[in-house]
N, C-alpha and C. Protein backbone atom coordinates (compact mmCIF):
# COMPACT_ATOMS: atom_id res chain seq x y z
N UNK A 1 10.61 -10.76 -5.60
CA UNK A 1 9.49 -9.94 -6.03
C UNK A 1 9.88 -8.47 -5.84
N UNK A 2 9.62 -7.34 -6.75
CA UNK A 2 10.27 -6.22 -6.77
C UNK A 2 8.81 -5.23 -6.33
N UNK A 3 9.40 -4.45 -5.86
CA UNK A 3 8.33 -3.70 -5.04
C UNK A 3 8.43 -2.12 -6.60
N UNK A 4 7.12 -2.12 -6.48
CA UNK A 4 6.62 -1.20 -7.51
C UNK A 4 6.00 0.46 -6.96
N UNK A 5 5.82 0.35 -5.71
CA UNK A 5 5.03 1.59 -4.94
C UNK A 5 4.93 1.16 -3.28
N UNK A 6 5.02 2.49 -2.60
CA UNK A 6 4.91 1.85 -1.02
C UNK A 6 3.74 2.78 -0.54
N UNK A 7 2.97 2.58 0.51
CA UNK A 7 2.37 2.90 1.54
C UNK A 7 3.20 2.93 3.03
N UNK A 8 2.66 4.17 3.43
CA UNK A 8 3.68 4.53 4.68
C UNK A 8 2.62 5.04 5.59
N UNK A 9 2.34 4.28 6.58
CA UNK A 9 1.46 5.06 7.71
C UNK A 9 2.62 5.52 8.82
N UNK A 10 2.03 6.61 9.53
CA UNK A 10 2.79 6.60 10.36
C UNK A 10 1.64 8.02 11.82
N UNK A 11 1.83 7.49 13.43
CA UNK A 11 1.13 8.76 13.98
C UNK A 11 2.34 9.26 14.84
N UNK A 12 2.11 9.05 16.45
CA UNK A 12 2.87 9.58 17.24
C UNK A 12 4.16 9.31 16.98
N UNK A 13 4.43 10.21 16.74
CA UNK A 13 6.23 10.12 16.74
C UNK A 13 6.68 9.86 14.81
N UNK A 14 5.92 10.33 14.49
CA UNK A 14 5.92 10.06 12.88
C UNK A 14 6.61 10.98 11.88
N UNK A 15 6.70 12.21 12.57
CA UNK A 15 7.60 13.06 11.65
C UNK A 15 9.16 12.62 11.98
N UNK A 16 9.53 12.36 13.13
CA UNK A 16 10.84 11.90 13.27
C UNK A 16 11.11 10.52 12.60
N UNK A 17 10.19 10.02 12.69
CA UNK A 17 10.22 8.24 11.65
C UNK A 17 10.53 8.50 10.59
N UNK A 18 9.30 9.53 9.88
CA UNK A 18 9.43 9.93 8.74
C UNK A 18 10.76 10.44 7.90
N UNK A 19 11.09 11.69 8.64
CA UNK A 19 12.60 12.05 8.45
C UNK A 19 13.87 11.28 8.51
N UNK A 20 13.67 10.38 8.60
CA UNK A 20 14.91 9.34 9.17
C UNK A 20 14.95 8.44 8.01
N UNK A 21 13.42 8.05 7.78
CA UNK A 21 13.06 6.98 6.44
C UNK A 21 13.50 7.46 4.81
N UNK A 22 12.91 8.82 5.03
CA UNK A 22 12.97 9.26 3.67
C UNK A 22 14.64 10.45 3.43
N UNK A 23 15.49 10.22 4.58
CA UNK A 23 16.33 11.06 4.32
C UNK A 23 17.08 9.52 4.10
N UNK A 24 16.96 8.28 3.95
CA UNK A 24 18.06 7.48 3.92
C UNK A 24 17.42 6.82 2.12
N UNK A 25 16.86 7.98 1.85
CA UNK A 25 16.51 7.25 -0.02
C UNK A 25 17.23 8.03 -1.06
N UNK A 26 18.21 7.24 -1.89
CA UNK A 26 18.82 8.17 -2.92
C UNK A 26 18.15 8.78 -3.62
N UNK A 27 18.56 9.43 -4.84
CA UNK A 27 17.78 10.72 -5.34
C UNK A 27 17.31 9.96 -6.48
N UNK A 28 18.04 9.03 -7.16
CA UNK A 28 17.34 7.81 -7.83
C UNK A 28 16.34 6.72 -7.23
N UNK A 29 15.79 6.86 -6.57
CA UNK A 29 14.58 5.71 -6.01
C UNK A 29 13.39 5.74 -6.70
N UNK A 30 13.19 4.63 -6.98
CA UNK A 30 12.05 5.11 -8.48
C UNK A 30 10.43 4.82 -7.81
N UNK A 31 10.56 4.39 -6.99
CA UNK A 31 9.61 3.49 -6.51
C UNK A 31 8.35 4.90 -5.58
N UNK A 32 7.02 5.30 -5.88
CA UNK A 32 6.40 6.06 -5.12
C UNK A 32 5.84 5.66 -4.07
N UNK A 33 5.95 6.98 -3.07
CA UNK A 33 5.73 6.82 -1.99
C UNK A 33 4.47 7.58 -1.51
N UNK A 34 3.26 7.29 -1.27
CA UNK A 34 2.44 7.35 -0.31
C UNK A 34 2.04 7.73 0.78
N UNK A 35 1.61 8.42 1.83
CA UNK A 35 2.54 8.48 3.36
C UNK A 35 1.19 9.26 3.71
N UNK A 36 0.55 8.75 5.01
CA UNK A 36 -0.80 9.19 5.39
C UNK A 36 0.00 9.36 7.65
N UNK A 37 -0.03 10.66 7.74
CA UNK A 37 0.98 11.16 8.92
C UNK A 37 -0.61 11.64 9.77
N UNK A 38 -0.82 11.31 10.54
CA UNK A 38 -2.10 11.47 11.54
C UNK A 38 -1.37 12.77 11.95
N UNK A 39 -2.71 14.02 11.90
CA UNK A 39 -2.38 15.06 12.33
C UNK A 39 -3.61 15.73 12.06
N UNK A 40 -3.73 17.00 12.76
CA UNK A 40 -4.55 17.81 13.38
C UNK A 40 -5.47 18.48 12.29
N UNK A 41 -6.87 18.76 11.99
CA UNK A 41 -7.56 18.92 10.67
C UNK A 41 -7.01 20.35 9.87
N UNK A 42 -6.39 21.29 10.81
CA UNK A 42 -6.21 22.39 10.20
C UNK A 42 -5.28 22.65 8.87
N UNK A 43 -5.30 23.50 7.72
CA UNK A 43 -4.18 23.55 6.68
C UNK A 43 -2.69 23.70 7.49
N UNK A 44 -1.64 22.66 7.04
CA UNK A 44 -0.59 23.07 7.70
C UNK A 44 0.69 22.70 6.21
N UNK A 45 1.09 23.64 5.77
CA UNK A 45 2.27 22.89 5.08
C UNK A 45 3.32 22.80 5.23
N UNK A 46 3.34 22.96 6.39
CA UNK A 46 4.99 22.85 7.10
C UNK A 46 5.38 21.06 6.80
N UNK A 47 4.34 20.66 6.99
CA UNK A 47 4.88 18.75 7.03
C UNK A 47 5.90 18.51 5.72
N UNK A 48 5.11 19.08 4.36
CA UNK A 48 5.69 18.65 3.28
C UNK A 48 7.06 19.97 3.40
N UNK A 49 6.75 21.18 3.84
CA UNK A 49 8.65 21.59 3.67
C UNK A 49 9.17 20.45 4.58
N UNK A 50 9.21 20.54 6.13
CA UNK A 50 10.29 19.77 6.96
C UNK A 50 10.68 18.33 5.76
N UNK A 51 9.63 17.35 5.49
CA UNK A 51 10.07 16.27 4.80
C UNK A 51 10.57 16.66 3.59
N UNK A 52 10.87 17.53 2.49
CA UNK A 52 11.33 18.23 1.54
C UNK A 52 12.90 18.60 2.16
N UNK A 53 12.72 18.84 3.30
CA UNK A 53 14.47 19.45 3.60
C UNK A 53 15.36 18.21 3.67
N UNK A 54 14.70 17.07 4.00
CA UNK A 54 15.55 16.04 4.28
C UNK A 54 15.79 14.81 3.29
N UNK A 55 15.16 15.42 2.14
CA UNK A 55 15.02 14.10 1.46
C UNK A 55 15.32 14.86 -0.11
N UNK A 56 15.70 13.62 -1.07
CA UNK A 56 16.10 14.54 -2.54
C UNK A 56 15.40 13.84 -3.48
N UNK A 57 14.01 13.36 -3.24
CA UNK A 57 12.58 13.06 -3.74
C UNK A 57 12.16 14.20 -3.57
N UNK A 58 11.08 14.58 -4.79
CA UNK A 58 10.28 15.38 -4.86
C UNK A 58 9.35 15.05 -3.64
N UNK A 59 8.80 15.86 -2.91
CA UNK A 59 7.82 15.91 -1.81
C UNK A 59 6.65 16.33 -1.77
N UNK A 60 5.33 16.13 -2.67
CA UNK A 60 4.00 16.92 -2.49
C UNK A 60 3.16 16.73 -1.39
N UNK A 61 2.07 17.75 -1.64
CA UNK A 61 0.85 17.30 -0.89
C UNK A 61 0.10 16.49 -1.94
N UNK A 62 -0.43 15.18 -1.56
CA UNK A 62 -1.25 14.50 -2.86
C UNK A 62 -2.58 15.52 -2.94
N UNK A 63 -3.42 15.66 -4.34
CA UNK A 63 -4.40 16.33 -4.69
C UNK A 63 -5.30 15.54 -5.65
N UNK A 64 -6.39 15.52 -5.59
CA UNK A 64 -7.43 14.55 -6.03
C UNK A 64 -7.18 14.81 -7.42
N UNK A 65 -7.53 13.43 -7.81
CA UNK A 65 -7.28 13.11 -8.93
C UNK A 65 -6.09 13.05 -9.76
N UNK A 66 -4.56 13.30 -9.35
CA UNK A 66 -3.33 13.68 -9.57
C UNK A 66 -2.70 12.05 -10.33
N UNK A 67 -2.28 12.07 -10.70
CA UNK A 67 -1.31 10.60 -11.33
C UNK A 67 -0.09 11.29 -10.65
N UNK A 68 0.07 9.73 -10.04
CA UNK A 68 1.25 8.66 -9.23
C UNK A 68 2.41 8.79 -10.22
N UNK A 69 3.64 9.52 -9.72
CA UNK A 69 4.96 9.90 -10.45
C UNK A 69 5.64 8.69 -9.69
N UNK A 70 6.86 8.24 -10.58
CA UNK A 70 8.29 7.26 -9.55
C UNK A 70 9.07 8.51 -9.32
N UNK A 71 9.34 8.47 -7.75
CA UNK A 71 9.86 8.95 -7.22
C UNK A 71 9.76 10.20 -6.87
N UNK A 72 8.63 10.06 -6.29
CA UNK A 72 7.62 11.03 -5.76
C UNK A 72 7.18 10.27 -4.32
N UNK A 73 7.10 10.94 -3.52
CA UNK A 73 6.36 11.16 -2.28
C UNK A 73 5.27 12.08 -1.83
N UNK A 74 4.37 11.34 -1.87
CA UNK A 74 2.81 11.93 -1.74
C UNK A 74 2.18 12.29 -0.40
N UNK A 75 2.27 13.15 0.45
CA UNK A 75 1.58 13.26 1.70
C UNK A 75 0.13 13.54 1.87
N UNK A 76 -0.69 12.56 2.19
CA UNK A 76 -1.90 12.98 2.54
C UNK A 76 -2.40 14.03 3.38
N UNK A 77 -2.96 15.11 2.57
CA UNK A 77 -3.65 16.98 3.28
C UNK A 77 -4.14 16.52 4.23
N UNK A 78 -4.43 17.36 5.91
CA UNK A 78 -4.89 17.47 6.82
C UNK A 78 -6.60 17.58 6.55
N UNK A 79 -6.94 16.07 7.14
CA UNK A 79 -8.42 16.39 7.50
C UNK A 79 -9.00 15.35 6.05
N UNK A 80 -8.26 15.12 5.11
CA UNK A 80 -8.48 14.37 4.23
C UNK A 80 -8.00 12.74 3.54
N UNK A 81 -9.11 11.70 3.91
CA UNK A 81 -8.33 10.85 3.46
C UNK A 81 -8.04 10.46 1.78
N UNK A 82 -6.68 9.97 1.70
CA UNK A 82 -5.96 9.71 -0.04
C UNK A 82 -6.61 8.35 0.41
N UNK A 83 -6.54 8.17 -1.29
CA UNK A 83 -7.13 6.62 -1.77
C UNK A 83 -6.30 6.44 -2.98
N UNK A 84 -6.18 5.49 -3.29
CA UNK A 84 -5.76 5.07 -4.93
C UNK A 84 -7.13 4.44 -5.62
N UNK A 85 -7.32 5.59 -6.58
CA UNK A 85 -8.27 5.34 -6.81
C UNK A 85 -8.22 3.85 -7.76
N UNK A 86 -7.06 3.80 -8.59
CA UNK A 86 -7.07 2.81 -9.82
C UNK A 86 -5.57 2.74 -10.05
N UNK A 87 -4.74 1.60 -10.42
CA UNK A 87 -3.07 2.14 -10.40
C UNK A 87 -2.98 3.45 -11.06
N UNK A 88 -2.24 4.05 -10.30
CA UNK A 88 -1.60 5.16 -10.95
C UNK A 88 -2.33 6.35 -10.78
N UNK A 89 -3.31 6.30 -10.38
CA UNK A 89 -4.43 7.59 -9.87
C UNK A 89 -4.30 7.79 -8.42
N UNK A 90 -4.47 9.17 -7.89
CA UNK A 90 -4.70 9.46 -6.26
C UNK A 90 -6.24 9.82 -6.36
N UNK A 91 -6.59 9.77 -5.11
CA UNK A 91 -8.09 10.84 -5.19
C UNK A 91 -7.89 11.30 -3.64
N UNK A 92 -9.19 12.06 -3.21
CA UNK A 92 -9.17 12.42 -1.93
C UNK A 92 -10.53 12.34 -1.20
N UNK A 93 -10.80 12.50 -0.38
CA UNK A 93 -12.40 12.09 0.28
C UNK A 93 -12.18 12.54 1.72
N UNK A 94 -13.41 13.13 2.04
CA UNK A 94 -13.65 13.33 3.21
C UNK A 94 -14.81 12.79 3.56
N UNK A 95 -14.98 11.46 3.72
CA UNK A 95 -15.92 10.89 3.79
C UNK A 95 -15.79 10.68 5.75
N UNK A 96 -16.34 9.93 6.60
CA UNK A 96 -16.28 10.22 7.95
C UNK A 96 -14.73 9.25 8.31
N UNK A 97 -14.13 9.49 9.47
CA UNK A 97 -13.27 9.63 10.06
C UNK A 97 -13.55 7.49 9.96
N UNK A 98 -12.13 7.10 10.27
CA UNK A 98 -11.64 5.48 10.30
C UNK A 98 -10.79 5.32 11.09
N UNK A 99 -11.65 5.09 12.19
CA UNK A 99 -10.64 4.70 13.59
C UNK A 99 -10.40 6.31 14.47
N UNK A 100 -11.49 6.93 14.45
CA UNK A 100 -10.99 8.51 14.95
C UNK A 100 -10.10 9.37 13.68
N UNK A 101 -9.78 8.67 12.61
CA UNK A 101 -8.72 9.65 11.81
C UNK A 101 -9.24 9.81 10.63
N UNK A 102 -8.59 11.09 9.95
CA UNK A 102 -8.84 11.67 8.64
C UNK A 102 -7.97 12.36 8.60
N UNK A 103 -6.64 11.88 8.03
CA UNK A 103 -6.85 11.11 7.10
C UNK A 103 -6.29 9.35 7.70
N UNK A 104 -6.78 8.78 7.09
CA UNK A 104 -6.80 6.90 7.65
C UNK A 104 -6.00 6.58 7.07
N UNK A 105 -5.06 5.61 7.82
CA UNK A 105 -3.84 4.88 7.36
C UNK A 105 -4.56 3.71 6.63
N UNK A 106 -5.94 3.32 7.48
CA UNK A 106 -6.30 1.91 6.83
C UNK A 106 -6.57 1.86 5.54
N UNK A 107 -7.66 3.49 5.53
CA UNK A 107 -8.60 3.95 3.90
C UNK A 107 -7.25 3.79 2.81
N UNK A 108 -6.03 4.51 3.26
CA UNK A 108 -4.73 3.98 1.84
C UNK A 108 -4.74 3.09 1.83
N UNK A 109 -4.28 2.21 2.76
CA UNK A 109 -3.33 1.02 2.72
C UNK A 109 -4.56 -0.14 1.79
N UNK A 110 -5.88 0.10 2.17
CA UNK A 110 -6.93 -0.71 1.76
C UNK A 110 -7.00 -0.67 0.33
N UNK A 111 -6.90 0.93 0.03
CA UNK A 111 -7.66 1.26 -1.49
C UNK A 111 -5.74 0.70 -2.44
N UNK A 112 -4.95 1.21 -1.82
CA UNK A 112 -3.64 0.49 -2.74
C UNK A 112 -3.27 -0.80 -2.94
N UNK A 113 -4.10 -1.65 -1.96
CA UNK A 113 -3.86 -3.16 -1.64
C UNK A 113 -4.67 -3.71 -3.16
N UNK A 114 -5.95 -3.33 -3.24
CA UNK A 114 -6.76 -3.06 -4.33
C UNK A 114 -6.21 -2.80 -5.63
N UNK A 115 -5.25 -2.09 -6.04
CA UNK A 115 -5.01 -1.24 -6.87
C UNK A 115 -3.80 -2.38 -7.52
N UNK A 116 -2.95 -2.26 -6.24
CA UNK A 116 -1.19 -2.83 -6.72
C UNK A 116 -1.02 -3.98 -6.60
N UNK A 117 -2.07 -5.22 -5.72
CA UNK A 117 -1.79 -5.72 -4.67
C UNK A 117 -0.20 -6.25 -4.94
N UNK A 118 0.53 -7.39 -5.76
CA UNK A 118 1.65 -7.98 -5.57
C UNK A 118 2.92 -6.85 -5.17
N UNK A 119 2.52 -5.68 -5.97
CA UNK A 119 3.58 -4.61 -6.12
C UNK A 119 3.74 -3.47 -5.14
N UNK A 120 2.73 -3.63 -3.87
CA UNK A 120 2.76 -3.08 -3.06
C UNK A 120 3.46 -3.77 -1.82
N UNK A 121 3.89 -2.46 -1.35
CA UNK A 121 4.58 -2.98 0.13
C UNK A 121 4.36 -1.85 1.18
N UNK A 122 3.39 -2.40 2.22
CA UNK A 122 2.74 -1.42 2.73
C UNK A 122 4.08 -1.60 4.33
N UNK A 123 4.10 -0.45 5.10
CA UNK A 123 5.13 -0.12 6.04
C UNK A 123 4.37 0.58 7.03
N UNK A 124 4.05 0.07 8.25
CA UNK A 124 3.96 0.59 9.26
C UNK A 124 4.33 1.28 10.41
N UNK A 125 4.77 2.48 10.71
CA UNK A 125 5.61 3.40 11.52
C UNK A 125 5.30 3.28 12.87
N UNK A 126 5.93 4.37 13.74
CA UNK A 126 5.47 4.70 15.36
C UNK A 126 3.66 4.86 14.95
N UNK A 127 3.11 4.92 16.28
CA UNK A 127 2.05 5.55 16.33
C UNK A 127 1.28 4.69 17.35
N UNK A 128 0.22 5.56 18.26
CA UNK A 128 -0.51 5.40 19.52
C UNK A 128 -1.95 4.88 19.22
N UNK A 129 -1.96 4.23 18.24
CA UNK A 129 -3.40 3.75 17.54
C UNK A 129 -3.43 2.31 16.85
N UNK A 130 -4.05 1.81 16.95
CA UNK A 130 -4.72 0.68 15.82
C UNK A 130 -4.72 0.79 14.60
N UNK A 131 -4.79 1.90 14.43
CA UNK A 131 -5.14 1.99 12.73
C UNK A 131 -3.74 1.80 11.85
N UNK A 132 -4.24 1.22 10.80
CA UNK A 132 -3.01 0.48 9.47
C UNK A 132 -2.93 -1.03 9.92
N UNK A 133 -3.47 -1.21 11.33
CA UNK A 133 -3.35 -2.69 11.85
C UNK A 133 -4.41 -3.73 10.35
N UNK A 134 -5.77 -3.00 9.77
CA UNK A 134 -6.34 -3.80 8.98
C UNK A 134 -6.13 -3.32 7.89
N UNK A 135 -5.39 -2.40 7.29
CA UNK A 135 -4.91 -2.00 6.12
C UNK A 135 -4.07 -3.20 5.87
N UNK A 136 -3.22 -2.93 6.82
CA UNK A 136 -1.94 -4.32 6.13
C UNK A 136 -2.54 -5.59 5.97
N UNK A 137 -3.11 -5.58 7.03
CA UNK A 137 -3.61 -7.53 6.75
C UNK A 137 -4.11 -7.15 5.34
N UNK A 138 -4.98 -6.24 4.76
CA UNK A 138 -5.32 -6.50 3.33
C UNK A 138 -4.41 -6.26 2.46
N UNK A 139 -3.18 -5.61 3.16
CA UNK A 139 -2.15 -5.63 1.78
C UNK A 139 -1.96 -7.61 1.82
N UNK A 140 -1.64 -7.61 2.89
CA UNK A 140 -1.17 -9.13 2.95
C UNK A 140 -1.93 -10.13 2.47
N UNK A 141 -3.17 -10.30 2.28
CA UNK A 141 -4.18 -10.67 1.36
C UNK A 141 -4.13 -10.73 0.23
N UNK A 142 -4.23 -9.73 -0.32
CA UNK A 142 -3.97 -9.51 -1.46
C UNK A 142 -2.48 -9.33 -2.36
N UNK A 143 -1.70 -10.04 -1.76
CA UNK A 143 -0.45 -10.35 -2.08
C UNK A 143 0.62 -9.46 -2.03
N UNK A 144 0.66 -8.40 -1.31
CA UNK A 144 1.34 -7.34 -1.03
C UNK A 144 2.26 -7.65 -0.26
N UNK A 145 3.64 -6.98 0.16
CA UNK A 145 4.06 -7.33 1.77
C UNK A 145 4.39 -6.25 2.58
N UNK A 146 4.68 -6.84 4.11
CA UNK A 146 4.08 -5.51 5.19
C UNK A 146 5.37 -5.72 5.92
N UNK A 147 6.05 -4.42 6.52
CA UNK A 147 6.66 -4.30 6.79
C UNK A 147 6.77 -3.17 8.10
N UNK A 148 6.79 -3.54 9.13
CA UNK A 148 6.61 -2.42 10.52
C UNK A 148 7.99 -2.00 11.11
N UNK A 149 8.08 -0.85 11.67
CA UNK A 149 9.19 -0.63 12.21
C UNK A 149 9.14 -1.53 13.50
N UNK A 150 10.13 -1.51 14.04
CA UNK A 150 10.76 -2.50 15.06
C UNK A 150 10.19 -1.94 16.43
N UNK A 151 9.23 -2.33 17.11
CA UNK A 151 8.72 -1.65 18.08
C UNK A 151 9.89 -1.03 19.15
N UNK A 152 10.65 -1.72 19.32
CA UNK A 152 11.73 -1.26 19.99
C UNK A 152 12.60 -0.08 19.65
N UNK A 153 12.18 0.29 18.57
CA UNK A 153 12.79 1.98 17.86
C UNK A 153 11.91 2.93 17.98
N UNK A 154 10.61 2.36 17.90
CA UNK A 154 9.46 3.32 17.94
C UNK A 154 8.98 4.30 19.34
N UNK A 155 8.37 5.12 19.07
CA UNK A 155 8.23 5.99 19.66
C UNK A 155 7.15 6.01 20.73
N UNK A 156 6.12 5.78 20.00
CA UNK A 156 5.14 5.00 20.56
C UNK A 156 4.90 3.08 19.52
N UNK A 157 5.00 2.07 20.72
CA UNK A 157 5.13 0.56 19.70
C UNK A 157 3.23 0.46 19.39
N UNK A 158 2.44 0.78 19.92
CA UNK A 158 0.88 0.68 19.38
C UNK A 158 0.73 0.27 18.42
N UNK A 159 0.82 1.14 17.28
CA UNK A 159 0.80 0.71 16.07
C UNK A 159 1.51 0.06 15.23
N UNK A 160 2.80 -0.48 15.27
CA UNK A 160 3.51 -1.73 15.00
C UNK A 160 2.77 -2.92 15.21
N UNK A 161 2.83 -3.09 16.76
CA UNK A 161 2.09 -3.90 17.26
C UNK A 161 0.86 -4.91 17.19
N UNK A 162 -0.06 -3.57 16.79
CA UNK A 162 -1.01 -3.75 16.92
C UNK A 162 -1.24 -4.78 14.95
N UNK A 163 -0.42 -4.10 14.53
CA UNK A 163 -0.17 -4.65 12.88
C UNK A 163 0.77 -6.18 12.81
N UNK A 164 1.56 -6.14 14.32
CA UNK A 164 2.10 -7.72 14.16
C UNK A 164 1.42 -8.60 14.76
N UNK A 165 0.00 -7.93 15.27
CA UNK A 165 -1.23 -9.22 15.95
C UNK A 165 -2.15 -9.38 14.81
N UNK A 166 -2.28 -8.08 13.90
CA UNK A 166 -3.27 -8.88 12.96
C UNK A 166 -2.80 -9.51 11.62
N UNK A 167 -1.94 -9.37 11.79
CA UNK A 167 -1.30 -10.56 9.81
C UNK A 167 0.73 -10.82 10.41
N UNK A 168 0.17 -11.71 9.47
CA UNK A 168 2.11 -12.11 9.33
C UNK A 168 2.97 -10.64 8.78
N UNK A 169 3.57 -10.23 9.21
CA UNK A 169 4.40 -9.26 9.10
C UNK A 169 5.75 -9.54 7.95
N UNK A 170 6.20 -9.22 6.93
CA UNK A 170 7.11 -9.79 6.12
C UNK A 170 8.51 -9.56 7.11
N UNK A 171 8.38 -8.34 7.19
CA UNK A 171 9.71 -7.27 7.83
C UNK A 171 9.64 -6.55 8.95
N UNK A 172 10.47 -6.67 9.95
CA UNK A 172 10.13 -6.33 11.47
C UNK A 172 11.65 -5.53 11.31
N UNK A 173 11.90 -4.02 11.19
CA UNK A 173 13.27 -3.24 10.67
C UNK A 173 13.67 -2.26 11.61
N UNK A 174 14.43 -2.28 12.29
CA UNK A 174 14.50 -0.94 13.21
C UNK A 174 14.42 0.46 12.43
N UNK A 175 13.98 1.45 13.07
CA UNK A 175 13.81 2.73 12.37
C UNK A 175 15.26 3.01 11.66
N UNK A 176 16.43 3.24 12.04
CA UNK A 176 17.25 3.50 11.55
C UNK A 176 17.66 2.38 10.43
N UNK A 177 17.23 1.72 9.99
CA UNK A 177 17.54 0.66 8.82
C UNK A 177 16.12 0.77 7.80
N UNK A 178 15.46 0.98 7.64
CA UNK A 178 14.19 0.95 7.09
C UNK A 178 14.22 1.74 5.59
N UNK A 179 15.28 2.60 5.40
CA UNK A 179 15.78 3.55 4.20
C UNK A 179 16.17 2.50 3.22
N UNK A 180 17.55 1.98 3.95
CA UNK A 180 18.10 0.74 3.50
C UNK A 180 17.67 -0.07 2.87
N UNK A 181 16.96 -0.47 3.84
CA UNK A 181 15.95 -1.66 3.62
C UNK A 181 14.55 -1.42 2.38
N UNK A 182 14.15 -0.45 2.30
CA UNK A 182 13.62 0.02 1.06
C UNK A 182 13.98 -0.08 0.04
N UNK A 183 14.92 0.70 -0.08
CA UNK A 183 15.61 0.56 -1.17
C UNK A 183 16.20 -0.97 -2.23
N UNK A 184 16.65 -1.42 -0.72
CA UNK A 184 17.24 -3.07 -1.26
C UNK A 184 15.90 -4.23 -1.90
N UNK A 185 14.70 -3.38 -1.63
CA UNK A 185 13.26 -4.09 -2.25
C UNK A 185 12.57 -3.23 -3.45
N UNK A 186 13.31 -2.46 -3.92
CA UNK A 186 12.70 -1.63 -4.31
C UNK A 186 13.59 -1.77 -6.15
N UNK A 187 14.92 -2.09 -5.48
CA UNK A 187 15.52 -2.56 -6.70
C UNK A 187 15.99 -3.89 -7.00
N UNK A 188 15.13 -4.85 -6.32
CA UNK A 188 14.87 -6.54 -6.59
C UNK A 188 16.38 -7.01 -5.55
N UNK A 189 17.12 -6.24 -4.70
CA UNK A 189 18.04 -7.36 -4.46
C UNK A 189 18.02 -8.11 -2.77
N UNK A 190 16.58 -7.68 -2.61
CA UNK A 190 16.20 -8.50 -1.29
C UNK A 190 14.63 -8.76 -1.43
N UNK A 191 14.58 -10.40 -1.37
CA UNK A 191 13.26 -11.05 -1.73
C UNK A 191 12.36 -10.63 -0.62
């Protein structure tokens, strides 16, 4: 099954996850990326330069209502949660906080599970929270597959964790393999 679009949560310890993930994707990776990074409500656009320096994907901030490019990486704005609204659409909402956060790993992972389900492959990073733990089970529901970093790479294991107690997990990847490992699902040659 070939993966068509990803979801990427990620909190504590997430820009270093992040950088590690998306600096190991060639400049051909067709597949869009998603990526909801728990952080502080204020405007900051330092997130999308640092992930822009390391990676040779285009890097935005997602903006409501925007259509979903391949090979594009979408960062969800501070203080706002992304949704998919419909394949191929973003939106944005500040509707109240999910699990303490805005923007919510669950509110993506939920609204893309919806959207893509078979063609999604939702990925769970470091982070000191619960949240993305019921996002994935609904990717996994809805026929998606989930994939967490290896608690043992992570920075903080919480949120791995907490995502390999609530659904079957497809892929359990150490941080430093997870680029790789994208990729090899991304262009059909690992089921």
């Amino acid at each position: 099954m070939k993966t068509g679009i990803i979801v990427v949560g990620a909190s504590l310890g997430g820009l270093k996850a992040l950088l590690s993930v998306l600096g190991g994707l060639p400049p051909d990776f067709a597949a869009p990326i998603l990526v909801v990074q728990h952080r502080g409500p204020g405007p900051d656009g330092s997130l999308v330069g640092l992930l822009q320096d390391r990676t040779r994907l285009a890097v935005v901030e997602a903006e409501d209502k925007s259509a979903i490019a391949a090979g594009t990486v979408y960062i969800a704005p501070a203080d706002y949660h992304l949704l998919v609204e419909a394949p191929g659409a973003l939106a944005l909402s500040t509707d109240a906080p999910v699990r303490s956060a805005r923007p919510s790993i669950d509110v993506l992972f939920e609204t893309a599970a919806e959207a893509y389900r078979s063609a999604l492959l939702g990925v769970l990073l470091t982070g000191a929270s619960a949240d993305g733990a019921a996002g994935l089970a609904r990717v996994k529901a809805l026929g998606g597959r989930a994939m967490v970093q290896d608690p043992a790479t992570a920075e903080c294991a919480t949120m791995p964790l907490a995502a390999m107690a609530a659904t079957t997990v497809d892929y359990v990847v150490p941080l430093e393999s997870i680029g790789a490992y994208l990729v090899s699902l991304v262009q059909g040659s690992r089921a």
